[in-house]
C-alpha atoms as a PDB file:
ATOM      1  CA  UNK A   1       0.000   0.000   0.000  1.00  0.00           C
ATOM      2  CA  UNK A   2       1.344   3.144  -0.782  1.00  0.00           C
ATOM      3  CA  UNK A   3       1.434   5.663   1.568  1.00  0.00           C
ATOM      4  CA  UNK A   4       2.574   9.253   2.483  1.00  0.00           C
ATOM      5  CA  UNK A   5       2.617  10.489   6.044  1.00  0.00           C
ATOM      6  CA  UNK A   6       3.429  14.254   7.091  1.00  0.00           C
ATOM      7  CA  UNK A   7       5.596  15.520   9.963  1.00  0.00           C
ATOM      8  CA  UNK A   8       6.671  18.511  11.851  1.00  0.00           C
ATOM      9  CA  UNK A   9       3.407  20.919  11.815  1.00  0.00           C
ATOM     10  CA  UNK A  10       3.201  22.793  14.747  1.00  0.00           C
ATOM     11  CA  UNK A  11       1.844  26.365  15.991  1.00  0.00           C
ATOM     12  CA  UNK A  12       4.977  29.187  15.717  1.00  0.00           C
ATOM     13  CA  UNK A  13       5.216  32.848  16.285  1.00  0.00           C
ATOM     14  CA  UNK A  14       5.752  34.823  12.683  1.00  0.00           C
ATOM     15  CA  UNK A  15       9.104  35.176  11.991  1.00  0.00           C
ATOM     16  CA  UNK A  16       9.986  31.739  13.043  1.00  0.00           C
ATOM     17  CA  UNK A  17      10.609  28.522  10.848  1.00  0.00           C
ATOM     18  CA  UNK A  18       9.270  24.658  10.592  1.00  0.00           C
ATOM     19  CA  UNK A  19      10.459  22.201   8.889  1.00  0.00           C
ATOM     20  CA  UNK A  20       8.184  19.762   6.955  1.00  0.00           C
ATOM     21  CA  UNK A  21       9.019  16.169   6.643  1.00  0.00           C
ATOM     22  CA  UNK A  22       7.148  13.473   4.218  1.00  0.00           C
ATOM     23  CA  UNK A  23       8.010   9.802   4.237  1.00  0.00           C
ATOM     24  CA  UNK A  24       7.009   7.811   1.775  1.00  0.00           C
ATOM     25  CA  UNK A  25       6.163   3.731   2.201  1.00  0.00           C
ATOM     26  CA  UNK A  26       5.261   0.916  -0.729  1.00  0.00           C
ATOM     27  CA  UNK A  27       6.845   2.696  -3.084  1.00  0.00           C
ATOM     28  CA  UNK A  28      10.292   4.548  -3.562  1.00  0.00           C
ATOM     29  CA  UNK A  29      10.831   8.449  -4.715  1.00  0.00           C
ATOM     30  CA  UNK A  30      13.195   7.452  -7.045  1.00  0.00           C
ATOM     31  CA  UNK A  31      11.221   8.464 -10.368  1.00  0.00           C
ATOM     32  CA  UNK A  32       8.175  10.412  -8.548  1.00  0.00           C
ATOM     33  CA  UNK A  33       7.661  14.464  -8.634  1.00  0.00           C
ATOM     34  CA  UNK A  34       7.230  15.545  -5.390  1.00  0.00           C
ATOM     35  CA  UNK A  35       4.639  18.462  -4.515  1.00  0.00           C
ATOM     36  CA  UNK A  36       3.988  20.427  -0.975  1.00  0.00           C
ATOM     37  CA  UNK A  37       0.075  21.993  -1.116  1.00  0.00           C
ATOM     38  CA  UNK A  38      -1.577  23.901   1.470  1.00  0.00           C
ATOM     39  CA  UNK A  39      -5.311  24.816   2.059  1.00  0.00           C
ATOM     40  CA  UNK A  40      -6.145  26.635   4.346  1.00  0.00           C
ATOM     41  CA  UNK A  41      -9.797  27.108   5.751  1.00  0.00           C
ATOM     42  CA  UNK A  42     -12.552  28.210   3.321  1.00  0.00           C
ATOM     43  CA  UNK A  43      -9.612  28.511   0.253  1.00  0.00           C
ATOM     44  CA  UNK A  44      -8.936  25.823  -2.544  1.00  0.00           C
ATOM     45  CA  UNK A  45      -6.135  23.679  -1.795  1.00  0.00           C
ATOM     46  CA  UNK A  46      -3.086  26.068  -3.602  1.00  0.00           C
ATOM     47  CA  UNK A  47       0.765  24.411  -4.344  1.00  0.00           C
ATOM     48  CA  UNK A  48       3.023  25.728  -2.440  1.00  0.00           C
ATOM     49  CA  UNK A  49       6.023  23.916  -4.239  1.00  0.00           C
ATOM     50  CA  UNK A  50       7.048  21.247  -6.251  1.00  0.00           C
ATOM     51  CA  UNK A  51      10.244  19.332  -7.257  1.00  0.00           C
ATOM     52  CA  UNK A  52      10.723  17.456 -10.482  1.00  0.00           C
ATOM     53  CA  UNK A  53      11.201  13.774 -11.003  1.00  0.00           C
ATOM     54  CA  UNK A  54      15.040  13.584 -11.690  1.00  0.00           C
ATOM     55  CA  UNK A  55      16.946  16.545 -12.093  1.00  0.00           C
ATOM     56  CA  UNK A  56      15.808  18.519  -9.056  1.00  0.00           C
ATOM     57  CA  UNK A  57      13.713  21.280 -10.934  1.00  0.00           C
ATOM     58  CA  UNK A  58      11.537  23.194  -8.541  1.00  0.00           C
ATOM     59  CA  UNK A  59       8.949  25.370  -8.552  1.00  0.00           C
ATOM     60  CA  UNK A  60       7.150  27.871  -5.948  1.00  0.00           C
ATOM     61  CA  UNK A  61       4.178  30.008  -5.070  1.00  0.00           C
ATOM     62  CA  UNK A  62       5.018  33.634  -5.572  1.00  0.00           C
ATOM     63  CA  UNK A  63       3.715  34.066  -2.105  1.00  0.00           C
ATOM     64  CA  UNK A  64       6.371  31.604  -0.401  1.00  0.00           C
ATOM     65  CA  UNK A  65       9.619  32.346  -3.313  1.00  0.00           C
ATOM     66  CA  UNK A  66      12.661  33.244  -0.761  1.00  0.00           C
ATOM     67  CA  UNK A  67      11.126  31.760   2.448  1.00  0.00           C
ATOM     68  CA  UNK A  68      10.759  28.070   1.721  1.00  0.00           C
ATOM     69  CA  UNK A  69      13.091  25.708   0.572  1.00  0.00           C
ATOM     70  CA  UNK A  70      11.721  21.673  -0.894  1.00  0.00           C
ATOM     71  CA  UNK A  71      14.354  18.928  -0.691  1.00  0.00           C
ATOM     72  CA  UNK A  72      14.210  15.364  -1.005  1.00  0.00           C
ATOM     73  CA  UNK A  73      16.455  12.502   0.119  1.00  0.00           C
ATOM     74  CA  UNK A  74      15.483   9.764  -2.315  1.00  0.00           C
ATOM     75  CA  UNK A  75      17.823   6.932  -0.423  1.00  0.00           C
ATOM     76  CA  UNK A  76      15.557   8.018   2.676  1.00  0.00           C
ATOM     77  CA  UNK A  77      12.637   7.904   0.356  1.00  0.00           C
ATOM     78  CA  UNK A  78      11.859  11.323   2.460  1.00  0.00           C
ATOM     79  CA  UNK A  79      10.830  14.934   0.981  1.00  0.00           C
ATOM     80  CA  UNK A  80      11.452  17.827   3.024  1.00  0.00           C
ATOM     81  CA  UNK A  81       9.453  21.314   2.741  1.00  0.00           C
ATOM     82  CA  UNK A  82      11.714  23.791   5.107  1.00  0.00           C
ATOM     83  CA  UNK A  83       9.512  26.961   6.257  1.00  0.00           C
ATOM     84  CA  UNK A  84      11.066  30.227   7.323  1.00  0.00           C
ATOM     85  CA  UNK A  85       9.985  33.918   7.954  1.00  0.00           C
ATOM     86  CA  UNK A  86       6.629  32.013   8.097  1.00  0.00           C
ATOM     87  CA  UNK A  87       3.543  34.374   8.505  1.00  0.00           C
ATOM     88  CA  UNK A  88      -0.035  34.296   9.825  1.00  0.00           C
ATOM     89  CA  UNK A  89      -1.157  33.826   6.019  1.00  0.00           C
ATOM     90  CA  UNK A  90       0.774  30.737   5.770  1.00  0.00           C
ATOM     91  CA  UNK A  91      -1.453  28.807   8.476  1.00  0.00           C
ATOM     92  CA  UNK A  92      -2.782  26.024   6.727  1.00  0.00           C
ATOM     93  CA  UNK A  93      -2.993  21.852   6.773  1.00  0.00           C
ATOM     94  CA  UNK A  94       0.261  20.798   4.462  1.00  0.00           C
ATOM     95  CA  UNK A  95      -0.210  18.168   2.035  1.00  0.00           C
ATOM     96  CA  UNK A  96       3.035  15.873   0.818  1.00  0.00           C
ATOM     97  CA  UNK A  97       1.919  14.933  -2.409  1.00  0.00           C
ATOM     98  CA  UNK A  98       3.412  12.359  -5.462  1.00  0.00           C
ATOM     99  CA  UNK A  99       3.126  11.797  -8.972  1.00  0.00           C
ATOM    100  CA  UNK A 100       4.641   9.356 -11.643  1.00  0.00           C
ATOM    101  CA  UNK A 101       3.780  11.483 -14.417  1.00  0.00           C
ATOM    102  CA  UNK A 102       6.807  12.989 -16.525  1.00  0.00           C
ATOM    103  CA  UNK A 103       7.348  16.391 -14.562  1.00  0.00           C
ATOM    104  CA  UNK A 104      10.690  16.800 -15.538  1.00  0.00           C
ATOM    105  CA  UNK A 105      11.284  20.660 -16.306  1.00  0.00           C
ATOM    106  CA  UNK A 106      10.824  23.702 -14.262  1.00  0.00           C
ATOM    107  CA  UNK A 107       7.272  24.591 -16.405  1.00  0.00           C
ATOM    108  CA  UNK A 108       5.767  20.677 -15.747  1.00  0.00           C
ATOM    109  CA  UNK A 109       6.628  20.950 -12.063  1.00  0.00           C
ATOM    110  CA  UNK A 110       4.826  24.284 -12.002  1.00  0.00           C
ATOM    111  CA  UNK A 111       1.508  22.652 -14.119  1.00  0.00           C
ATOM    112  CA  UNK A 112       1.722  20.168 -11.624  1.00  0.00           C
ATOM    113  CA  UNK A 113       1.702  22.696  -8.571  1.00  0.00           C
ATOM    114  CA  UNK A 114      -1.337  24.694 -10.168  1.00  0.00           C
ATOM    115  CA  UNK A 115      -3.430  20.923 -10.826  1.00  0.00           C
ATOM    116  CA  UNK A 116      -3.394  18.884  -7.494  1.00  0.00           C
ATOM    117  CA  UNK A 117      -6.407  17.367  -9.246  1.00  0.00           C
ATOM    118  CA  UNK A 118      -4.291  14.937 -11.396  1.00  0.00           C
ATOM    119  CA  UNK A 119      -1.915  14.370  -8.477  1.00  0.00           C
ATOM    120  CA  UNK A 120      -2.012  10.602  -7.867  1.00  0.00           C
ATOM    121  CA  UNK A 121      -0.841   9.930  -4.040  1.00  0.00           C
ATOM    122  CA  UNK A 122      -1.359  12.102  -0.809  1.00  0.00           C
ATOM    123  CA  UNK A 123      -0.913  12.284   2.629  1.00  0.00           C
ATOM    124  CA  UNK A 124      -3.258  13.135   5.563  1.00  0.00           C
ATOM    125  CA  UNK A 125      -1.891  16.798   6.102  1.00  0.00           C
ATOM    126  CA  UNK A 126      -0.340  18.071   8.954  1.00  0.00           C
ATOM    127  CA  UNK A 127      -1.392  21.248  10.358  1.00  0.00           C
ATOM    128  CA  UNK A 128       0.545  24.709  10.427  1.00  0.00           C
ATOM    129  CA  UNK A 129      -0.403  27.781  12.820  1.00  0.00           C
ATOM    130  CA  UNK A 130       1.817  30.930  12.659  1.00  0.00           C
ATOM    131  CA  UNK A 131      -0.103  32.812  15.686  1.00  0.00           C
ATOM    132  CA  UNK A 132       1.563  35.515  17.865  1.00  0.00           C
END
């Protein structure tokens, strides 16, 4: 069964930093693109960033360029989202998402960041709250 399970959510004060972990099981990384989504109450679920299948080609929301950082570890089978200079407006559940489709350049990885409807594995979400 293939699964993807979420770490490290957590309530911060703005300004601070989280990091995201996603571990994959029954399947390996290896030749999956890798997506981060957030949604946050009353919104449609938005990508916050994705990372291509092979060559490491990323993409991110305008709103989060410069403040977070997606990494994978493909021998850990383990994909990383790290947060920092988080604000309120970034409180949301965080989705780890995967996909064995060809998103191999820096405009696929984007497409797939803007379509989380053709996105074929998810986790459960873990939950982000920037509060002061």
């Amino acid at each position: 069964q293939r699964q993807l399970v979420e770490s490290g959510g957590g309530l911060v004060q703005p300004g601070g930093s989280l990091r995201l972990s996603c571990a994959a099981s029954g399947f390996t990384l290896d030749n999956t693109a890798i997506g981060w989504f957030r949604q946050a109450p009353g919104k449609e679920r938005e990508g916050v960033s994705c990372i291509s299948r092979r060559d490491g080609s990323t993409y991110y929301a305008a709103s989060v360029k410069g403040r977070f950082t997606i990494s994978r570890d493909n021998a850990k089978n383990m994909v990383y989202l790290q947060m920092n200079s988080l604000k309120p407006e970034d409180t949301a559940i965080y989705f780890c998402a995967a996909d064995e489709g060809a998103w191999d350049t820096r405009l696929e990885v984007q497409a797939m960041c803007r379509m989380p409807r053709v996105i074929d594995y998810w986790g459960q979400g873990t939950q982000v709250t920037i509060s002061s």
